[in-house]
Protein backbone atom coordinates (compact mmCIF):
# COMPACT_ATOMS: atom_id res chain seq x y z
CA UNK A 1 104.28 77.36 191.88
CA UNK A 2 101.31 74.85 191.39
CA UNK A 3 101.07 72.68 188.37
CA UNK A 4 98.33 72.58 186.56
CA UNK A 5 98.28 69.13 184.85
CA UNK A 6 94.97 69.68 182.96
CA UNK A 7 95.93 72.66 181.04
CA UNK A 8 99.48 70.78 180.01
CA UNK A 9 97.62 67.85 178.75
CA UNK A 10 95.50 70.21 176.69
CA UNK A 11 98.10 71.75 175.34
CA UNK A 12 100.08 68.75 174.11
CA UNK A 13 97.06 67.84 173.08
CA UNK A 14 96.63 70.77 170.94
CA UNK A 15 100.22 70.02 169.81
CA UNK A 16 99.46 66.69 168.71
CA UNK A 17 96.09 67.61 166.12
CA UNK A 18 98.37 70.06 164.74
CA UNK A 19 101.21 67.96 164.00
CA UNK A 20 98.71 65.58 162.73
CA UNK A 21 97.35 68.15 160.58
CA UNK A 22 100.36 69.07 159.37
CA UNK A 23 102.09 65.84 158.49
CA UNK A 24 98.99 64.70 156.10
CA UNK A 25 98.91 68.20 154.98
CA UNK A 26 102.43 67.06 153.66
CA UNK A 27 101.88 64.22 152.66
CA UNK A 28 98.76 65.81 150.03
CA UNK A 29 101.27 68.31 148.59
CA UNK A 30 104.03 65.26 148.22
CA UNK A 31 101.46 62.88 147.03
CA UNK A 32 101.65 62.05 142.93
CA UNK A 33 98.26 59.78 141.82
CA UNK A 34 99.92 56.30 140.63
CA UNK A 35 98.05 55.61 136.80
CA UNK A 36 99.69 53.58 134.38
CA UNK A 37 98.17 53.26 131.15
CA UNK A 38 97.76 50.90 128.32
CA UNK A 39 97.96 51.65 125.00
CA UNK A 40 97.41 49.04 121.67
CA UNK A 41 99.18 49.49 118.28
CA UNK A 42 97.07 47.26 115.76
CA UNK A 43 99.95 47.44 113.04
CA UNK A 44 102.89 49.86 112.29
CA UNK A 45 100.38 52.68 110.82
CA UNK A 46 97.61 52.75 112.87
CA UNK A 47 97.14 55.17 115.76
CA UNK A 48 97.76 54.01 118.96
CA UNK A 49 94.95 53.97 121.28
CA UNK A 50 94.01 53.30 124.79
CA UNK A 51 92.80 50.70 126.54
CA UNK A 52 91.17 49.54 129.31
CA UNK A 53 93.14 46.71 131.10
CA UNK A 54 96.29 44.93 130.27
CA UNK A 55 97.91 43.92 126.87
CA UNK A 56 96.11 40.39 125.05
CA UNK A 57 98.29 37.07 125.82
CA UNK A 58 99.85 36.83 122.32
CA UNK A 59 100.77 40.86 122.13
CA UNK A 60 104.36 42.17 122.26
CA UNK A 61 104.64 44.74 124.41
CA UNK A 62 106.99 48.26 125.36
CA UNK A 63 106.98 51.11 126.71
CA UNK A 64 107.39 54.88 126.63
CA UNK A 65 108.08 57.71 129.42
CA UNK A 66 104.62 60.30 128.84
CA UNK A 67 104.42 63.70 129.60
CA UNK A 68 100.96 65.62 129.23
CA UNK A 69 100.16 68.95 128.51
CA UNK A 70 99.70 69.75 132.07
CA UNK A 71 103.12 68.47 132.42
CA UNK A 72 101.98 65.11 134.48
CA UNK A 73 104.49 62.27 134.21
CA UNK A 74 103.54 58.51 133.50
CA UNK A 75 104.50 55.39 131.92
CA UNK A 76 103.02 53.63 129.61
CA UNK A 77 102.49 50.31 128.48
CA UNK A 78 102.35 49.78 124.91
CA UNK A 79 100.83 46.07 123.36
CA UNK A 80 101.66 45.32 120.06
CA UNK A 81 98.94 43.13 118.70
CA UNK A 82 99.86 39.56 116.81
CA UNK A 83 98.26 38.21 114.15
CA UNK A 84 98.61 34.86 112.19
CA UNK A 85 100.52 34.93 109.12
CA UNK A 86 100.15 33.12 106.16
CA UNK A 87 102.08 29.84 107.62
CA UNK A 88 99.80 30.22 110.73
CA UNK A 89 102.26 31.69 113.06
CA UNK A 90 101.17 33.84 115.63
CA UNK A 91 104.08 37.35 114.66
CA UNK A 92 104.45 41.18 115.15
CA UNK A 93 103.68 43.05 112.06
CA UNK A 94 106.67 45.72 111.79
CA UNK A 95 106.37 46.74 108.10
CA UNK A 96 103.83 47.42 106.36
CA UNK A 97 104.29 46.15 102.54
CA UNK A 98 102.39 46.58 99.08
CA UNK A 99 102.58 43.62 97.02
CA UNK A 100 103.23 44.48 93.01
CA UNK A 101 101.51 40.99 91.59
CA UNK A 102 99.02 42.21 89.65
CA UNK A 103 96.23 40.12 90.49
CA UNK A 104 96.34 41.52 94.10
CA UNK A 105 93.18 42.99 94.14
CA UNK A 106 91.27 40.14 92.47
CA UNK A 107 93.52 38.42 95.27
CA UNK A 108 91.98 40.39 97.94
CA UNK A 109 88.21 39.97 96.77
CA UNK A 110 88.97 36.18 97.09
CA UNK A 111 89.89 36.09 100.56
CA UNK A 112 87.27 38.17 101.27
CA UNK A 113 84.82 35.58 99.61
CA UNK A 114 86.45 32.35 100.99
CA UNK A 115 86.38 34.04 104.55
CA UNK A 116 82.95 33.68 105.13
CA UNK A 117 83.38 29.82 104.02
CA UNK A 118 85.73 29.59 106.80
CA UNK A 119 84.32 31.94 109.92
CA UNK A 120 81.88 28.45 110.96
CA UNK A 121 85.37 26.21 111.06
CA UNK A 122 87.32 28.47 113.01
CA UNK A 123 85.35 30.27 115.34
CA UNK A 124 87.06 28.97 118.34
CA UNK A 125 89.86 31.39 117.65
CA UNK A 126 91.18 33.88 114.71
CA UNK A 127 92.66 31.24 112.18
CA UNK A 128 90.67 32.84 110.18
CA UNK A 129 92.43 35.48 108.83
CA UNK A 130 95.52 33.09 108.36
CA UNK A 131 93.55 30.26 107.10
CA UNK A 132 91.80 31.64 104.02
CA UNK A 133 95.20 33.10 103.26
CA UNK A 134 96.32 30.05 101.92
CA UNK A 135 94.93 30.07 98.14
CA UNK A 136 96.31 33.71 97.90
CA UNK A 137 99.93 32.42 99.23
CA UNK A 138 100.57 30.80 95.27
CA UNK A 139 99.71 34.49 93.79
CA UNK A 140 101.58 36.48 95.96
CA UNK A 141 105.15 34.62 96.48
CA UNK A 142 106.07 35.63 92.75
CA UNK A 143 105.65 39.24 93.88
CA UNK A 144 108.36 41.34 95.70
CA UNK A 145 107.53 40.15 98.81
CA UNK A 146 111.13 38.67 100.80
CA UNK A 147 109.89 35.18 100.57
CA UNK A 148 112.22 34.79 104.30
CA UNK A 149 109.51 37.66 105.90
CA UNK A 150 106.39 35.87 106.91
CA UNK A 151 103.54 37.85 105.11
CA UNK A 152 100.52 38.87 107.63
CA UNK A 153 96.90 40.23 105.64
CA UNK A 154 95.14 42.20 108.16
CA UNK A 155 91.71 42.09 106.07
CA UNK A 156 89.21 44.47 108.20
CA UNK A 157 92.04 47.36 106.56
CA UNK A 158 93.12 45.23 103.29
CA UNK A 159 96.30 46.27 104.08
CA UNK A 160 99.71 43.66 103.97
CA UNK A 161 102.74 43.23 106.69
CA UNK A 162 105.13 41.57 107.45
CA UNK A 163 106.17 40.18 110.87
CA UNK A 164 108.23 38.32 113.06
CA UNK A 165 108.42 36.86 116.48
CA UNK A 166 108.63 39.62 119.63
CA UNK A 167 112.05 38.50 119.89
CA UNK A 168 113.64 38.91 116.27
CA UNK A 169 116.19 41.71 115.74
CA UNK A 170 113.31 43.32 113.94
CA UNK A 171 110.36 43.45 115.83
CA UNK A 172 112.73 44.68 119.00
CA UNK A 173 114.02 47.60 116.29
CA UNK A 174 110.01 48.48 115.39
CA UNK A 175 109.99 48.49 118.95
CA UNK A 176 112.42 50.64 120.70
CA UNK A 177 111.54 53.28 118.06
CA UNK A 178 108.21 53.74 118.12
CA UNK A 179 108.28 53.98 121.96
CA UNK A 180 111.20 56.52 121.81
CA UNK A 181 108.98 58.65 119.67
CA UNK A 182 105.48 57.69 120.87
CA UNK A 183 102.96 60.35 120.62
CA UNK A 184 99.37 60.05 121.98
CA UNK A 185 96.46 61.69 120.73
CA UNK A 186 95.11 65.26 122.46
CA UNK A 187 91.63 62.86 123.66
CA UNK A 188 94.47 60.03 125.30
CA UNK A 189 96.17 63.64 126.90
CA UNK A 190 93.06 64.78 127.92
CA UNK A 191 91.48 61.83 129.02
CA UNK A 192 95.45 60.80 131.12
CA UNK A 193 95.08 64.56 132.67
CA UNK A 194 91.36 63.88 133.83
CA UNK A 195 92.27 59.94 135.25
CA UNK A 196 95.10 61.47 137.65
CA UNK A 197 92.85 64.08 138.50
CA UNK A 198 90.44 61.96 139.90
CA UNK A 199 92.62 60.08 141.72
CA UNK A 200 94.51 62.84 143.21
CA UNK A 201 90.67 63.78 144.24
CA UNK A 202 89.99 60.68 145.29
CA UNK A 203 92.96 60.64 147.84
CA UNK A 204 92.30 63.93 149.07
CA UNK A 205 88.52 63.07 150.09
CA UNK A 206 89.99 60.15 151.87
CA UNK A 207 92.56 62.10 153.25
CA UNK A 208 90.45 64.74 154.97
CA UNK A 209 88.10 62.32 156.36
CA UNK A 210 91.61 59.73 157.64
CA UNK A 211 92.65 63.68 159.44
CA UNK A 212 88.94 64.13 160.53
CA UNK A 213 88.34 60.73 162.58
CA UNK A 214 91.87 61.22 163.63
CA UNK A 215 91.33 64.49 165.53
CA UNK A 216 88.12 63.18 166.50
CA UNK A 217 90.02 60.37 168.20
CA UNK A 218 92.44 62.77 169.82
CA UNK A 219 90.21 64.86 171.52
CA UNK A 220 87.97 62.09 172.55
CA UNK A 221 90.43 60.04 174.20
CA UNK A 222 91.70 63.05 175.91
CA UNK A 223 88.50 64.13 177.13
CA UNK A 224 88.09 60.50 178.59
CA UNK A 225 91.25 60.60 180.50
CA UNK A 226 90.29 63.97 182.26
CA UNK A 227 86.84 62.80 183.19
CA UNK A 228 88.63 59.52 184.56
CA UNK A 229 91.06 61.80 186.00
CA UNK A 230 89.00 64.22 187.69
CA UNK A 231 86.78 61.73 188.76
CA UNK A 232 89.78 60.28 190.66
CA UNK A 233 90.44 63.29 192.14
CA UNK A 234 87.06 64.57 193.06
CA UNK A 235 87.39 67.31 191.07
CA UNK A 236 84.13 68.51 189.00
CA UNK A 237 83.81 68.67 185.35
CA UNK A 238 84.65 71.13 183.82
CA UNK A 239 87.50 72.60 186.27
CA UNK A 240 90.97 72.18 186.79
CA UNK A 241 90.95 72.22 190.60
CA UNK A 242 88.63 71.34 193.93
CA UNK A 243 86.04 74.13 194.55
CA UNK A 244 88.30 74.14 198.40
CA UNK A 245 91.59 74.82 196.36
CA UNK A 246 90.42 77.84 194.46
């Protein structure tokens, strides 16, 4: 029985692109898009929303197991933002609080006239919104505010917290519940749903083209050897054997 060498090497050959095939064909149905995204709380009752990039230096941050409504898993980052409170400390809001002194809303149309007094002084930074604080501070500490809370005025809402450092028994209690019950909006779903779609596309158009130039490579190489081969052996392209020994 004569061996024919040429048809064995085309077969393993054959064997090879499939397996190739086959093990990135895998690899696509085992294959889960990495995205992590980044969502920012501005205070305790504001609607988170997300971001583009990381959380801001000065922000606390959590996080929170998300599952969307195509049933895609991911987890997020959440960033607390910081602001300065009235004793210019950089703190977590974690409550939000209604002062009862009743000059609070000729308190409020104060800072709001003082700030502009003050943006030119502090515009290498956001003192601003601690800084013009100050004259209100004499109004407010008579009110039911715990004087031991630091108070934070977040005036682009008018609205009054109070905060503490990321550390602080507190802040970590705000914390761990609001990421045990996050909830994202159905545009943050949507828009999560459409970001690992991409990717997943992404991969799969690299993918095909990775198992493309690899079978490429395969049968080119092993064309090469049989020319080399038959060339060798004096046998033509194209055939297996001499013209003598068929």
């Amino acid at each position: 029985m004569q061996i024919n060498i040429f048809e064995g090497a085309r077969r393993i050959t054959k064997l090879i692109a499939l397996i190739w095939v086959i093990g990135w064909g895998y690899y696509l149905i085992d294959y889960e898009p990495h995205y992590q995204p980044y969502f920012q709380i501005d205070f305790p009752t504001s609607v988170p929303k997300i971001i583009d990039g990381a959380c801001e230096r000065d922000s606390a941050s959590g996080g929170s197991n998300i599952v969307t409504s195509k049933g895609k898993h991911v987890f997020a980052i959440i960033c607390f933002n910081s602001y300065y409170s009235i004793d210019e400390k950089k703190l977590v809001p974690y409550k939000k609080v209604i002062p009862t002194a009743s000059s609070l809303e000729n308190t409020i149309t104060k800072l709001e006239n003082i700030k502009s007094t003050l943006l030119k002084a502090h515009e290498a930074g956001n003192l601003d919104d601690a800084r013009h604080l100050s004259n209100a501070y004499l109004e407010l500490r008579n009110s039911e505010i715990i004087e031991k809370e630091s108070l934070i005025y977040i005036a682009s809402n008018k609205l009054f917290f109070v905060g503490n450092i990321e550390a602080s028994p507190e802040v970590t209690k705000y914390k761990e519940e609001l990421s045990s019950n996050f909830k994202i909006s159905l545009v943050d779903d949507v828009f999560i749903d459409e970001k690992l779609s991409n990717l997943y596309l992404k991969e799969l158009k690299q993918t095909i083209v990775t198992v493309l130039m690899g079978l490429a490579t395969i049968f080119i190489l092993t064309w090469c050897i049989g020319w080399i081969v038959r060339g060798f052996a004096g046998i033509p392209s194209g055939h297996d054997k001499k013209p003598d020994d068929i």
